[in-house]
C-alpha atoms as a PDB file:
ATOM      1  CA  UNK A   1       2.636   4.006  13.467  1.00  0.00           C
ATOM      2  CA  UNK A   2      -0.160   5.622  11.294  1.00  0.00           C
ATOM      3  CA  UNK A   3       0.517   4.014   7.637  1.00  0.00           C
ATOM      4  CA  UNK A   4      -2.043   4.485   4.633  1.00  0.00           C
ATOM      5  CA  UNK A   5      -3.422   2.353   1.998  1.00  0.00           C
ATOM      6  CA  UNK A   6      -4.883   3.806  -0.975  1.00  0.00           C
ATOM      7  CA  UNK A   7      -7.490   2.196  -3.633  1.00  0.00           C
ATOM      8  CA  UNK A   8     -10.973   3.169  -5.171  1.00  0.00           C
ATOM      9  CA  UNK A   9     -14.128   3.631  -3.650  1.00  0.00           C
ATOM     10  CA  UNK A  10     -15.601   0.189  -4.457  1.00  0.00           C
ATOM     11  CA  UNK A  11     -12.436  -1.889  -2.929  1.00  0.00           C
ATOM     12  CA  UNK A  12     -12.261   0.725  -0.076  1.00  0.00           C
ATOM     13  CA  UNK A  13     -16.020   0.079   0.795  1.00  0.00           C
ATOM     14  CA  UNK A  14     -15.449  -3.702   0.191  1.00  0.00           C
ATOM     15  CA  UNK A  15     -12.560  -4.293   2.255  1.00  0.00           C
ATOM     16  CA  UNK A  16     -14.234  -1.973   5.393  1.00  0.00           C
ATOM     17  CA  UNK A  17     -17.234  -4.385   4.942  1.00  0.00           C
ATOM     18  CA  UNK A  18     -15.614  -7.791   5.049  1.00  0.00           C
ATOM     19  CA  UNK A  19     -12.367  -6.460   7.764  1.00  0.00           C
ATOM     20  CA  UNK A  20      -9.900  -7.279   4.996  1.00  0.00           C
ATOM     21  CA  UNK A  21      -7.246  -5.699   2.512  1.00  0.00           C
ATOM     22  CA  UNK A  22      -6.415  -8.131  -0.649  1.00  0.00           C
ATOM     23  CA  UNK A  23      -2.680  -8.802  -0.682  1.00  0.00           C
ATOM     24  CA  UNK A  24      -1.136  -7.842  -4.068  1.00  0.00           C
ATOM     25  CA  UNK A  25       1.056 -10.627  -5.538  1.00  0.00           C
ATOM     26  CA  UNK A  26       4.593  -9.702  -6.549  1.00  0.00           C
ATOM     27  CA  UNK A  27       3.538 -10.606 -10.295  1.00  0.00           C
ATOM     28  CA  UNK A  28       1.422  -8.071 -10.101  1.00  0.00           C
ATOM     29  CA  UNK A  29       3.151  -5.023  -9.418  1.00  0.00           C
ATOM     30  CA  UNK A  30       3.688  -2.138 -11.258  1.00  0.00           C
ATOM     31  CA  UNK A  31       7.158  -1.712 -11.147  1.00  0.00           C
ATOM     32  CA  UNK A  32       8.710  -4.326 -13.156  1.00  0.00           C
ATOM     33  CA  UNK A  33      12.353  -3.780 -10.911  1.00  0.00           C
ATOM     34  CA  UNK A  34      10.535  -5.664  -8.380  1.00  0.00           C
ATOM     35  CA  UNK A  35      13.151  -7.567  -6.433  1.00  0.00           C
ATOM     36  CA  UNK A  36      15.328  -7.176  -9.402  1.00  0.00           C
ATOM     37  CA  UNK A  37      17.245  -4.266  -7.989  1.00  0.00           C
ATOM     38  CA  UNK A  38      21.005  -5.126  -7.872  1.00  0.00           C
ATOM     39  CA  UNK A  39      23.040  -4.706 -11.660  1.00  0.00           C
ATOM     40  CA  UNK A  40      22.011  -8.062 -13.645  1.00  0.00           C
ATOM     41  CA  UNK A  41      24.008  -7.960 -16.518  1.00  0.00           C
ATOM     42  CA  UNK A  42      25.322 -11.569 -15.710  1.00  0.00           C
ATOM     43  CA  UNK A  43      23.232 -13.836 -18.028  1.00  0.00           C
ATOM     44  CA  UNK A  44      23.465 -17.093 -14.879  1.00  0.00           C
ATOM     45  CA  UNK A  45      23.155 -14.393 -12.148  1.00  0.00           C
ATOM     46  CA  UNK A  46      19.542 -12.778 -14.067  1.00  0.00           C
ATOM     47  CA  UNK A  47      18.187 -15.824 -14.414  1.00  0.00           C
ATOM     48  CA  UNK A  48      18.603 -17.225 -11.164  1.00  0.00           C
ATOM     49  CA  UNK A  49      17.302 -14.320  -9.928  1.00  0.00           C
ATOM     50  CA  UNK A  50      14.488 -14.171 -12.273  1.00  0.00           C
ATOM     51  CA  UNK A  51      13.696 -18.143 -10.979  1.00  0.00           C
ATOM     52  CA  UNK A  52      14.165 -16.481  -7.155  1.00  0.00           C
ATOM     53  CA  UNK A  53      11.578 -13.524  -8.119  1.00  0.00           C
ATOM     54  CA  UNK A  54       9.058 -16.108  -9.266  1.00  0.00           C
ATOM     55  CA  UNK A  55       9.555 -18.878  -6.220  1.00  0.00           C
ATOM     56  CA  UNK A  56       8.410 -15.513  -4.035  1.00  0.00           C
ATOM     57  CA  UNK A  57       5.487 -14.659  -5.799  1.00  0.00           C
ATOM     58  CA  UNK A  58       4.241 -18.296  -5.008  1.00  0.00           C
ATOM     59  CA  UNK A  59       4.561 -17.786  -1.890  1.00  0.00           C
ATOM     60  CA  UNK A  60       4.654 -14.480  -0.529  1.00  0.00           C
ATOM     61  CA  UNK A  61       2.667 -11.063  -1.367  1.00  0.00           C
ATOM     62  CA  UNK A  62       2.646  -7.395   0.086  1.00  0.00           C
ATOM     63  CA  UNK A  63       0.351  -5.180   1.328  1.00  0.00           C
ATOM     64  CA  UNK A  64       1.571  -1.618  -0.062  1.00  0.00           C
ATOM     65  CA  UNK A  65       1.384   1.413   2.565  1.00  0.00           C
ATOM     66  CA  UNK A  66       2.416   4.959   2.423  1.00  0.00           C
ATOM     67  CA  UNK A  67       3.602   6.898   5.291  1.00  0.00           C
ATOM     68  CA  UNK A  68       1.598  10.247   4.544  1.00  0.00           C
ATOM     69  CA  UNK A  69      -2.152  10.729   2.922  1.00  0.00           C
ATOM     70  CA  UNK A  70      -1.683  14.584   1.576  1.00  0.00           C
ATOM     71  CA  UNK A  71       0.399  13.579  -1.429  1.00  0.00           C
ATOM     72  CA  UNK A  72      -1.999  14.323  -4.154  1.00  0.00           C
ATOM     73  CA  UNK A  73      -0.220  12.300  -7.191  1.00  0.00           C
ATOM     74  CA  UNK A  74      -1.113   9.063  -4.794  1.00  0.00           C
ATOM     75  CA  UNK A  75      -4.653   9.794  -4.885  1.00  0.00           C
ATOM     76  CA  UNK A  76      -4.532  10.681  -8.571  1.00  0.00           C
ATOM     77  CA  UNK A  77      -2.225   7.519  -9.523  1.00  0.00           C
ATOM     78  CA  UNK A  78      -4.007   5.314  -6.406  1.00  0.00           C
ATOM     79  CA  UNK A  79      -7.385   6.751  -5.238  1.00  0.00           C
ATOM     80  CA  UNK A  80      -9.341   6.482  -8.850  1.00  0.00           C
ATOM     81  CA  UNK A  81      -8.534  10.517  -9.105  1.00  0.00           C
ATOM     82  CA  UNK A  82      -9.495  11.808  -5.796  1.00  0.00           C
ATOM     83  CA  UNK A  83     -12.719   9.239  -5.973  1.00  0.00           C
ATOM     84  CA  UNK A  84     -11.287   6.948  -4.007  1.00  0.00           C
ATOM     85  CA  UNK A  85     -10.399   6.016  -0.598  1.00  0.00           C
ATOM     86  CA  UNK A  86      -7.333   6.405   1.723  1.00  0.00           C
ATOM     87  CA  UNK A  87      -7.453   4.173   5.001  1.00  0.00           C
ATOM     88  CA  UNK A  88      -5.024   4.150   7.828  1.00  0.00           C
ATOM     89  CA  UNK A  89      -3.736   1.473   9.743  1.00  0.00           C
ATOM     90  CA  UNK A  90      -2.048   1.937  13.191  1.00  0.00           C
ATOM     91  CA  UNK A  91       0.723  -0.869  12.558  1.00  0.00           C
ATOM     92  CA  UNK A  92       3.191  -2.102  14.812  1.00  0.00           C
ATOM     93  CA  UNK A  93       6.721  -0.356  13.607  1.00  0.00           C
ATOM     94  CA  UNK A  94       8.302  -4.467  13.681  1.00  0.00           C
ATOM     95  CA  UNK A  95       5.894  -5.601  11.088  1.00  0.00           C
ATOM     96  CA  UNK A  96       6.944  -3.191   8.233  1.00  0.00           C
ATOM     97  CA  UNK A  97       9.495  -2.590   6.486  1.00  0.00           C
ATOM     98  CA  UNK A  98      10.175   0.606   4.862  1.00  0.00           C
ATOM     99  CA  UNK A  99      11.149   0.871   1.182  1.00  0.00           C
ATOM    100  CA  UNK A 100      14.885   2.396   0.904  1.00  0.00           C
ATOM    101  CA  UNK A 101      15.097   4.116  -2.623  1.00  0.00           C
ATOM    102  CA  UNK A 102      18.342   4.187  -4.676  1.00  0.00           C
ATOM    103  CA  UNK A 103      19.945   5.888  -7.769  1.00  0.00           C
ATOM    104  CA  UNK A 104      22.108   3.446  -9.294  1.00  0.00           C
ATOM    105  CA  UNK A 105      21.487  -0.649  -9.582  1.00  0.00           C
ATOM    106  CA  UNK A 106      24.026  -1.951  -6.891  1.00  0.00           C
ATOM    107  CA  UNK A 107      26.262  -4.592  -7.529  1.00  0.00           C
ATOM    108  CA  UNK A 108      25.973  -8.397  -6.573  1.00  0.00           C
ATOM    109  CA  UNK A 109      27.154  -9.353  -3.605  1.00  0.00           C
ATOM    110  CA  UNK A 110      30.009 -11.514  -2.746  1.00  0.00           C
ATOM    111  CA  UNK A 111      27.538 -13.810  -0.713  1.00  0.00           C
ATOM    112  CA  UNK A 112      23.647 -14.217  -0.881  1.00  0.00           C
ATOM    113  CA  UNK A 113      22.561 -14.140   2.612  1.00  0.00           C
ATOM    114  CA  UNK A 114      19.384 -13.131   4.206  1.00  0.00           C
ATOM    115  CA  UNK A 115      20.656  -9.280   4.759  1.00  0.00           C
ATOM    116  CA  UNK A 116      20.709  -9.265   0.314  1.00  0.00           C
ATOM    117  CA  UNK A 117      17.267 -10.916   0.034  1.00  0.00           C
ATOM    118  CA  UNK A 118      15.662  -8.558   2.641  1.00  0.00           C
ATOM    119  CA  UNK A 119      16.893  -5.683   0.836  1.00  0.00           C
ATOM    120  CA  UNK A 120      15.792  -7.014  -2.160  1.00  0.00           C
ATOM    121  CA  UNK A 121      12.147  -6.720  -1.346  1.00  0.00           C
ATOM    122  CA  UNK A 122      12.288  -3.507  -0.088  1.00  0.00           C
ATOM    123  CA  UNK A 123      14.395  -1.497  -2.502  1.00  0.00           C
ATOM    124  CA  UNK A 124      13.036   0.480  -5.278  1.00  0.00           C
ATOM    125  CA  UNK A 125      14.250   3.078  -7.444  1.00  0.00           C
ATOM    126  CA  UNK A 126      14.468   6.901  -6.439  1.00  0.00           C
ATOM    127  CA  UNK A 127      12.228   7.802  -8.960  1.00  0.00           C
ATOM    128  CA  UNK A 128       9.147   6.264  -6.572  1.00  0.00           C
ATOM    129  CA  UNK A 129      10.305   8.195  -3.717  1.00  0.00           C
ATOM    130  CA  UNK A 130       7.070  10.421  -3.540  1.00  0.00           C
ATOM    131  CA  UNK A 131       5.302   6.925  -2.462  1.00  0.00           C
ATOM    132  CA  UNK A 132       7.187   7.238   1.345  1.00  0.00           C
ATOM    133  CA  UNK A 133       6.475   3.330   0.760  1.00  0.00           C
ATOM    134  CA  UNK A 134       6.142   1.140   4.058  1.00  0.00           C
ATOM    135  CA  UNK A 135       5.491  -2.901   3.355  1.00  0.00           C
ATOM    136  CA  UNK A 136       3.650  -5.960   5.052  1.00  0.00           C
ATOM    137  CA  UNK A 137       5.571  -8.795   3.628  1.00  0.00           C
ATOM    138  CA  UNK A 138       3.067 -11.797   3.945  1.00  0.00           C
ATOM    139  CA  UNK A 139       2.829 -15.658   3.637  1.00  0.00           C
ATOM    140  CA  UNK A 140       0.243 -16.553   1.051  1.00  0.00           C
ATOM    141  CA  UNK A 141      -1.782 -18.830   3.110  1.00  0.00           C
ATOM    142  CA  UNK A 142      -5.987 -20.198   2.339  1.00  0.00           C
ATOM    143  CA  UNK A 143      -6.941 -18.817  -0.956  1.00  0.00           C
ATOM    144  CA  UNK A 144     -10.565 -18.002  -2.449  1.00  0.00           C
ATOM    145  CA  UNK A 145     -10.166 -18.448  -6.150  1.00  0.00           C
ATOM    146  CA  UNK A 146      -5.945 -17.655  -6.338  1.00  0.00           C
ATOM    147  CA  UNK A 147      -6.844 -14.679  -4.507  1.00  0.00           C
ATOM    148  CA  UNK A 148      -5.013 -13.914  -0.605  1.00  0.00           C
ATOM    149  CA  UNK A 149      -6.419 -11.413   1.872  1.00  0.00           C
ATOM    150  CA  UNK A 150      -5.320  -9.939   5.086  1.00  0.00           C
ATOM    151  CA  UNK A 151      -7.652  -9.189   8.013  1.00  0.00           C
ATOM    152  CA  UNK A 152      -7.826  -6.597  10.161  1.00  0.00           C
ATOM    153  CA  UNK A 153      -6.614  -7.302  13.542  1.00  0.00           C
ATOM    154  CA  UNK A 154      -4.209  -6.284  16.174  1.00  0.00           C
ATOM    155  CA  UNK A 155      -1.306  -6.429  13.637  1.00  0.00           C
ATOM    156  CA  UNK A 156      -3.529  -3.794  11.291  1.00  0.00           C
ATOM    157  CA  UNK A 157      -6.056  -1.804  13.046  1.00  0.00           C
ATOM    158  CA  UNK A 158      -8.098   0.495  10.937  1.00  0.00           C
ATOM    159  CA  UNK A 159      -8.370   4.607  12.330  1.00  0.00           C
ATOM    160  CA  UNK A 160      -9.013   6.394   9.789  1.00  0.00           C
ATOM    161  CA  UNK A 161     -11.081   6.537   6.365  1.00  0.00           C
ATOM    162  CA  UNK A 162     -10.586   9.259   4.253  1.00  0.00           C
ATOM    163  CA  UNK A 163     -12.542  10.004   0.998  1.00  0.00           C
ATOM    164  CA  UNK A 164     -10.795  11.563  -1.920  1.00  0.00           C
ATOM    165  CA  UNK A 165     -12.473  15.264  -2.709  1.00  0.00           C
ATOM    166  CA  UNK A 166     -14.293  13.924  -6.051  1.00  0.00           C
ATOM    167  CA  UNK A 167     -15.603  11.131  -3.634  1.00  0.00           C
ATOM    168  CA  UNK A 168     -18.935  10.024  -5.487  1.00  0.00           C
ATOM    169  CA  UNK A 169     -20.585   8.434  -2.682  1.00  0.00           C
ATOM    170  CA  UNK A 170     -22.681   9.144   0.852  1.00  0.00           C
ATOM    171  CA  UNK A 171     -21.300   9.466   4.375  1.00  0.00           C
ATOM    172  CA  UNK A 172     -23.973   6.597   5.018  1.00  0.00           C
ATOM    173  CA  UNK A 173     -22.448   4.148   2.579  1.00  0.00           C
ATOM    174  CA  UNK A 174     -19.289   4.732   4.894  1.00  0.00           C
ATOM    175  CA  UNK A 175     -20.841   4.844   8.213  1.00  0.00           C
ATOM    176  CA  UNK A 176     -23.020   1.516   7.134  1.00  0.00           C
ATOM    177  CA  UNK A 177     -19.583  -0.170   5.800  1.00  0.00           C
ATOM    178  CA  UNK A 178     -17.952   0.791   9.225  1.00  0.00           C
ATOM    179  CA  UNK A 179     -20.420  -0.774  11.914  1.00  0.00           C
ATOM    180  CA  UNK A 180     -19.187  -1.468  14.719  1.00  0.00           C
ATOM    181  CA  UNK A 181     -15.979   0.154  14.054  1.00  0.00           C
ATOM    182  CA  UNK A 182     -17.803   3.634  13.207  1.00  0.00           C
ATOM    183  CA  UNK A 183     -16.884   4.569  17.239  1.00  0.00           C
ATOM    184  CA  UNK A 184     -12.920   4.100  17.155  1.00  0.00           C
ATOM    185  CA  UNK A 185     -12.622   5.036  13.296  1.00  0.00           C
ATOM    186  CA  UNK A 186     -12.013   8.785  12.194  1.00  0.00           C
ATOM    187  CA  UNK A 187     -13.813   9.922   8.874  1.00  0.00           C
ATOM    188  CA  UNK A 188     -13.349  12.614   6.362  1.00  0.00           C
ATOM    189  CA  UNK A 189     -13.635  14.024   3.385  1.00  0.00           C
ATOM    190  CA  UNK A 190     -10.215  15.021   1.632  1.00  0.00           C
ATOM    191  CA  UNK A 191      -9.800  18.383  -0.722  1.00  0.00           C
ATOM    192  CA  UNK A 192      -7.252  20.066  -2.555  1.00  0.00           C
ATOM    193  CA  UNK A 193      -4.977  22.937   0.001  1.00  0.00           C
ATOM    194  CA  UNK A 194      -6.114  26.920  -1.287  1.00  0.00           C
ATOM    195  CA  UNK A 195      -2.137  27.225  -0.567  1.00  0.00           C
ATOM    196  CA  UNK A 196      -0.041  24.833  -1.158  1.00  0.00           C
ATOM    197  CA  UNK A 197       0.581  21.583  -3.507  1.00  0.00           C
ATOM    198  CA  UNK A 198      -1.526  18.993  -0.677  1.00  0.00           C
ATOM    199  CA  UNK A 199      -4.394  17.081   0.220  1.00  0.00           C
ATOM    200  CA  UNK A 200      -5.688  18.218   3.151  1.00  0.00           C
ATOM    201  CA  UNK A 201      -9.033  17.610   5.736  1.00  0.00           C
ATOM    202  CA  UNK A 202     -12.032  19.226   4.664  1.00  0.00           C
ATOM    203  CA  UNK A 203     -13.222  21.068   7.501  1.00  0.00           C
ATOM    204  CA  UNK A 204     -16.720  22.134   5.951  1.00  0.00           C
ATOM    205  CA  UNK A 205     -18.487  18.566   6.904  1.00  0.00           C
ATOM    206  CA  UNK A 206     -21.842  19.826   5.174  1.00  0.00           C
ATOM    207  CA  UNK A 207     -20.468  19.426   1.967  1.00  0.00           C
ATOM    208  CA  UNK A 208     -20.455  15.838   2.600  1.00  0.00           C
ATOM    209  CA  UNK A 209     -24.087  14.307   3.745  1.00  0.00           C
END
């Protein structure tokens, strides 16, 4: 399946460059419910959750993925305000797991099994919805300076860059970043719909030289 990554123009060009997407560490994050989901108001039960939460972030991090690129909040909250960059990945259906989103903190389970921690990593609340969130759940492995990376590859193939509409930047800077890959890789330029609330394909490719 198609699944898109959003970040700013710089990162975007950076990771086309060097065939790699930095892997966010769970400390990191911006929601701070992060694997914290299920109703903690058990003093033992939050902290050994809390000590579970941090054991994770040493050694695993996520590569965050949406499953549409015409939501415009995501290039607004994601994309630097439309300056940015949206890339999609064709990724294989097995390797991600799709955020479920809930109303109400559920409560803890009568046994901790691997069915409670998998949902724990990919449960968020409803008010993130808009995100259609899809997740790469990956080993830290060799670091450069406490920083991880994923490289593209058959289990993330880039096919598509899109540039936000307030995109500062040349179609050479993305055709130079590409390469090699400029023959199997779609690019656009995004703008806002004339009649509707989405980002949609610029059609009008002499607006962008």
């Amino acid at each position: 399946m198609l699944a898109y990554y959003f970040t700013t123009a710089e990162y975007g060009l950076k990771g086309i460059r060097e065939r790699r997407l930095k892997i966010a560490r769970i400390r990191e994050l911006n929601d701070p419910f992060e694997l914290l989901a299920p109703e903690l108001s058990d003093k033992k039960k939050r902290a050994g959750l809390k000590k579970w939460k941090e054991n994770q972030d040493r050694q695993y991090g996520l590569l965050c993925f949406c499953r549409s690129w015409h939501n415009p909040v995501l290039w607004g909250h994601y994309a630097e305000k439309h300056k940015g960059i949206c890339l999609g990945f064709e990724v294989q259906p097995n390797k991600l797991k799709r955020v479920r989103y809930v109303t109400t903190r559920a409560p803890w389970p009568d046994q901790l099994d691997e069915a409670f921690t998998s949902d724990l990593i990919s449960t968020k609340f409803v008010r993130w919805s808009y995100e259609e969130e899809y997740r790469l759940y990956l080993r830290l492995e060799s670091d450069e300076a406490d920083l991880y990376f994923e490289n593209f590859g058959k289990k993330m193939v880039l096919k598509r860059v899109i540039v936000g509409s307030q995109f500062p930047l040349s179609r050479a800077k993305i055709d130079d970043a590409l390469g090699n890959l400029r023959e199997n890789v779609e690019v656009f330029k995004a703008r806002s719909a004339f009649k509707t609330f989405r980002v949609v394909r610029n059609k009008n490719e002499s607006l962008w030289a």
